[in-house]
Protein backbone atom coordinates (compact mmCIF):
# COMPACT_ATOMS: atom_id res chain seq x y z
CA UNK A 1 175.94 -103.49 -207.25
CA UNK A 2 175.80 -100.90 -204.09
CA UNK A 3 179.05 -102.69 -202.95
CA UNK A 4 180.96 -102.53 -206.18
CA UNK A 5 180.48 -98.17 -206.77
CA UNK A 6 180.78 -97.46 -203.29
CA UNK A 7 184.03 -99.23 -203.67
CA UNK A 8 184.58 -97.42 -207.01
CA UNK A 9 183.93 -94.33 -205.81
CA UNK A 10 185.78 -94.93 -202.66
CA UNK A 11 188.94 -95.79 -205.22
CA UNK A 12 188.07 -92.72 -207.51
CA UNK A 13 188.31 -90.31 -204.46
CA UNK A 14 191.43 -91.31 -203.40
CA UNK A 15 193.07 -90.78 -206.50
CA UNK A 16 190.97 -87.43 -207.24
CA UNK A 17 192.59 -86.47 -203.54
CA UNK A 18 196.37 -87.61 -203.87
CA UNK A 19 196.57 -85.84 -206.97
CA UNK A 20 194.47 -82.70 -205.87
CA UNK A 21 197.14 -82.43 -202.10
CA UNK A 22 200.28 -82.70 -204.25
CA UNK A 23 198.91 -79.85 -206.96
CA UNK A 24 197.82 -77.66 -204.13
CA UNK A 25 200.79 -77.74 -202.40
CA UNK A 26 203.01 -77.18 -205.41
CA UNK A 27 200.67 -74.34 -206.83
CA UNK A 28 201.40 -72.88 -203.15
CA UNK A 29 204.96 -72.84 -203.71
CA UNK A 30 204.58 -70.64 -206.98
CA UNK A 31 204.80 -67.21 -206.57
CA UNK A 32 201.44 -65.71 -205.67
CA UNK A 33 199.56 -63.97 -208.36
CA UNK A 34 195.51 -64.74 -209.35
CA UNK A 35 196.87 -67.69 -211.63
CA UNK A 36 198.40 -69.51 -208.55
CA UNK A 37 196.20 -68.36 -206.37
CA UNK A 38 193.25 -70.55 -208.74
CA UNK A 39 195.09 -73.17 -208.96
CA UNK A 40 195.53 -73.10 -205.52
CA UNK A 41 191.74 -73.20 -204.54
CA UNK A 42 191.14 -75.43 -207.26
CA UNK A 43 193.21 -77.82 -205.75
CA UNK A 44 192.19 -77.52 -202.62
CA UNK A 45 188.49 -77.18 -203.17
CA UNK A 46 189.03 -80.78 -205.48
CA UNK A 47 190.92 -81.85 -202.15
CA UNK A 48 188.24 -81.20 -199.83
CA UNK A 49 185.59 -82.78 -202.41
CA UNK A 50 187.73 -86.17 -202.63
CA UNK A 51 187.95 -86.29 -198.63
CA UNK A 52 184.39 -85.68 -198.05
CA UNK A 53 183.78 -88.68 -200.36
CA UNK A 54 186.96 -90.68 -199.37
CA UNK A 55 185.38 -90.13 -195.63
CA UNK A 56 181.69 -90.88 -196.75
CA UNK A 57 182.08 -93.83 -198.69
CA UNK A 58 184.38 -95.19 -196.39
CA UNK A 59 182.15 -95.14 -193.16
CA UNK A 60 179.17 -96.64 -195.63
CA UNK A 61 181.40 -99.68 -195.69
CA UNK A 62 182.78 -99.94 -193.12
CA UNK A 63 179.45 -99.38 -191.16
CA UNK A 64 177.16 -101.07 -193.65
CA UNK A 65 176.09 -104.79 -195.01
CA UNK A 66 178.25 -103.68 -197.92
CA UNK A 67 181.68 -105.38 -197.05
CA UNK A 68 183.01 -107.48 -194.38
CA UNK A 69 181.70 -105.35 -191.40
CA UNK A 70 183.37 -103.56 -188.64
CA UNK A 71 183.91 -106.36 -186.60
CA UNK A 72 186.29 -107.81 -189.69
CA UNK A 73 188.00 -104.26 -189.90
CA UNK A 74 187.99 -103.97 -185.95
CA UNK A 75 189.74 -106.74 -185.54
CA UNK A 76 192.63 -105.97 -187.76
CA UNK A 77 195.46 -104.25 -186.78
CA UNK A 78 196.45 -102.58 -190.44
CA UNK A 79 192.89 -101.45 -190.70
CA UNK A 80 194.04 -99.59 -187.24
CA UNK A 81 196.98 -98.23 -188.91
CA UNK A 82 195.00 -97.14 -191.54
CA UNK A 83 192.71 -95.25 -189.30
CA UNK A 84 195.50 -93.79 -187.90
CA UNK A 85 196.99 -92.33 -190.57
CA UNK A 86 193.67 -91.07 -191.71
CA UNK A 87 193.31 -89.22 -188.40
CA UNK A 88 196.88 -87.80 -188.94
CA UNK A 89 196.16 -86.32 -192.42
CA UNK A 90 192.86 -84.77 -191.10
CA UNK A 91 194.71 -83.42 -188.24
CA UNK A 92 197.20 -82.16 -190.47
CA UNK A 93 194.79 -80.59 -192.61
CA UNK A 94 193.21 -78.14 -190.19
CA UNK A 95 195.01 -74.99 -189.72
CA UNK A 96 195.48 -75.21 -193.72
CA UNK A 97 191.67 -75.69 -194.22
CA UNK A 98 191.32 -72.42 -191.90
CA UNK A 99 194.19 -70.35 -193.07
CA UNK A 100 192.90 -71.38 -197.03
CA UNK A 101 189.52 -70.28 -196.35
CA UNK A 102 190.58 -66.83 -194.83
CA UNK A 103 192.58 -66.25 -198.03
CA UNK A 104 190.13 -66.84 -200.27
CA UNK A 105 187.78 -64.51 -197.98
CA UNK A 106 190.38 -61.96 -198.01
CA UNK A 107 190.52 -62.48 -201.87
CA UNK A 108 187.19 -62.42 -202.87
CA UNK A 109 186.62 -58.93 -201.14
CA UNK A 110 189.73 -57.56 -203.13
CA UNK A 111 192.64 -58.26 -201.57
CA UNK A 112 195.73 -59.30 -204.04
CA UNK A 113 197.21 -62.56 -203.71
CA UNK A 114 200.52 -61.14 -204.20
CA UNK A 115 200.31 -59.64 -200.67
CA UNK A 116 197.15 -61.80 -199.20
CA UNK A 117 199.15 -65.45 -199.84
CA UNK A 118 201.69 -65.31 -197.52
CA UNK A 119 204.66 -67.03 -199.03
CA UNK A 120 206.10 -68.37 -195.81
CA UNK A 121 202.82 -69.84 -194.52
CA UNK A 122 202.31 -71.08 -198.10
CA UNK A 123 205.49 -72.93 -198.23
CA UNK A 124 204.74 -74.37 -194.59
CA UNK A 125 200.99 -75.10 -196.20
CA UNK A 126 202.74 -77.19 -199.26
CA UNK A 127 204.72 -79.02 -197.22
CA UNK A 128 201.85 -80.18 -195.50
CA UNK A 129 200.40 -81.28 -198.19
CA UNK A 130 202.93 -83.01 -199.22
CA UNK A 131 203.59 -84.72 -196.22
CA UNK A 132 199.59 -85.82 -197.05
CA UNK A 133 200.30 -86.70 -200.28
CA UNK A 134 202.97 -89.05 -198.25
CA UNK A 135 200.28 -90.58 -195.85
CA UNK A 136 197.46 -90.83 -198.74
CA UNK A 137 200.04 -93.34 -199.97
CA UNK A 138 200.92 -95.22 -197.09
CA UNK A 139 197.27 -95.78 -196.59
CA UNK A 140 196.80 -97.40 -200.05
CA UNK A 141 199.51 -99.58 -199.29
CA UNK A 142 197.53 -100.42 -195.84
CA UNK A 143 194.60 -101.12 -197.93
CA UNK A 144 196.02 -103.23 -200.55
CA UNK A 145 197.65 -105.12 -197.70
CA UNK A 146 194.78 -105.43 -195.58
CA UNK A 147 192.81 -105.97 -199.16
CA UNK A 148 195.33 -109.07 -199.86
CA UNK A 149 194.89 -110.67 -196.49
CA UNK A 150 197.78 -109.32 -194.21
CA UNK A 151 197.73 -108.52 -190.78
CA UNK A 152 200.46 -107.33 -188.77
């Protein structure tokens, strides 16, 4: 039963995620006001929840007696390519992660999100996420691949 809702819940985070990337980075191309600027952090807050349990449940299988075991997952080269893009979309995600939390610093001690949501660095911050969005599904195609028996 362990295997089957770590798998859920592996499933439910991704789609929690996808859909939390794409509605933070269309919120950020709004113009700035507290409404966007919620949404915004709503998003990405939901976004950093869904990773942090995309990321957990995901080393539990890989790592535990739950699935097939890292030697399986080692071995295949789409599992690699997932991994991959994993490591691009968390690499991707830093400076936004810093330059989000700084706003909503700057926010929460009064600032106005009319001047502290810098609507260049919010556009380049959606298109990020976007670009996220993009990877989140390659890497459910990996999986459904790798799921169905493939290997490159």
């Amino acid at each position: 039963m362990l295997e089957v809702t770590l798998a859920a819940l592996h499933l439910i985070a991704l789609g929690l995620g996808l859909g939390a990337v794409i509605q933070r980075g269309t919120a950020l191309r709004d113009i700035p006001d507290v409404l966007s600027a919620r949404r915004v952090f709503r998003a990405d807050t939901l976004w950093g929840i869904a990773a942090l349990l995309w990321i957990i449940t995901g080393v539990m299988r890989y790592t535990g007696t739950f699935e097939k075991g890292s030697a399986y997952y080692n071995g295949d080269s789409i599992f690699q390519a997932k991994m991959v893009l994993l490591l691009v979309i968390v690499v991707l995600e830093l400076w936004p992660m810093a330059k989000l939390m700084r706003w909503r610093k700057e926010i929460r001690r009064g600032g106005s999100p009319a001047v502290v949501l810098v609507p260049g660095t919010a556009r380049i911050i959606a298109t990020i996420s976007h670009v996220q969005a993009l990877l989140v599904i390659l890497m459910v195609i990996a999986a459904t691949a790798l799921a169905r028996g493939y290997s490159l």
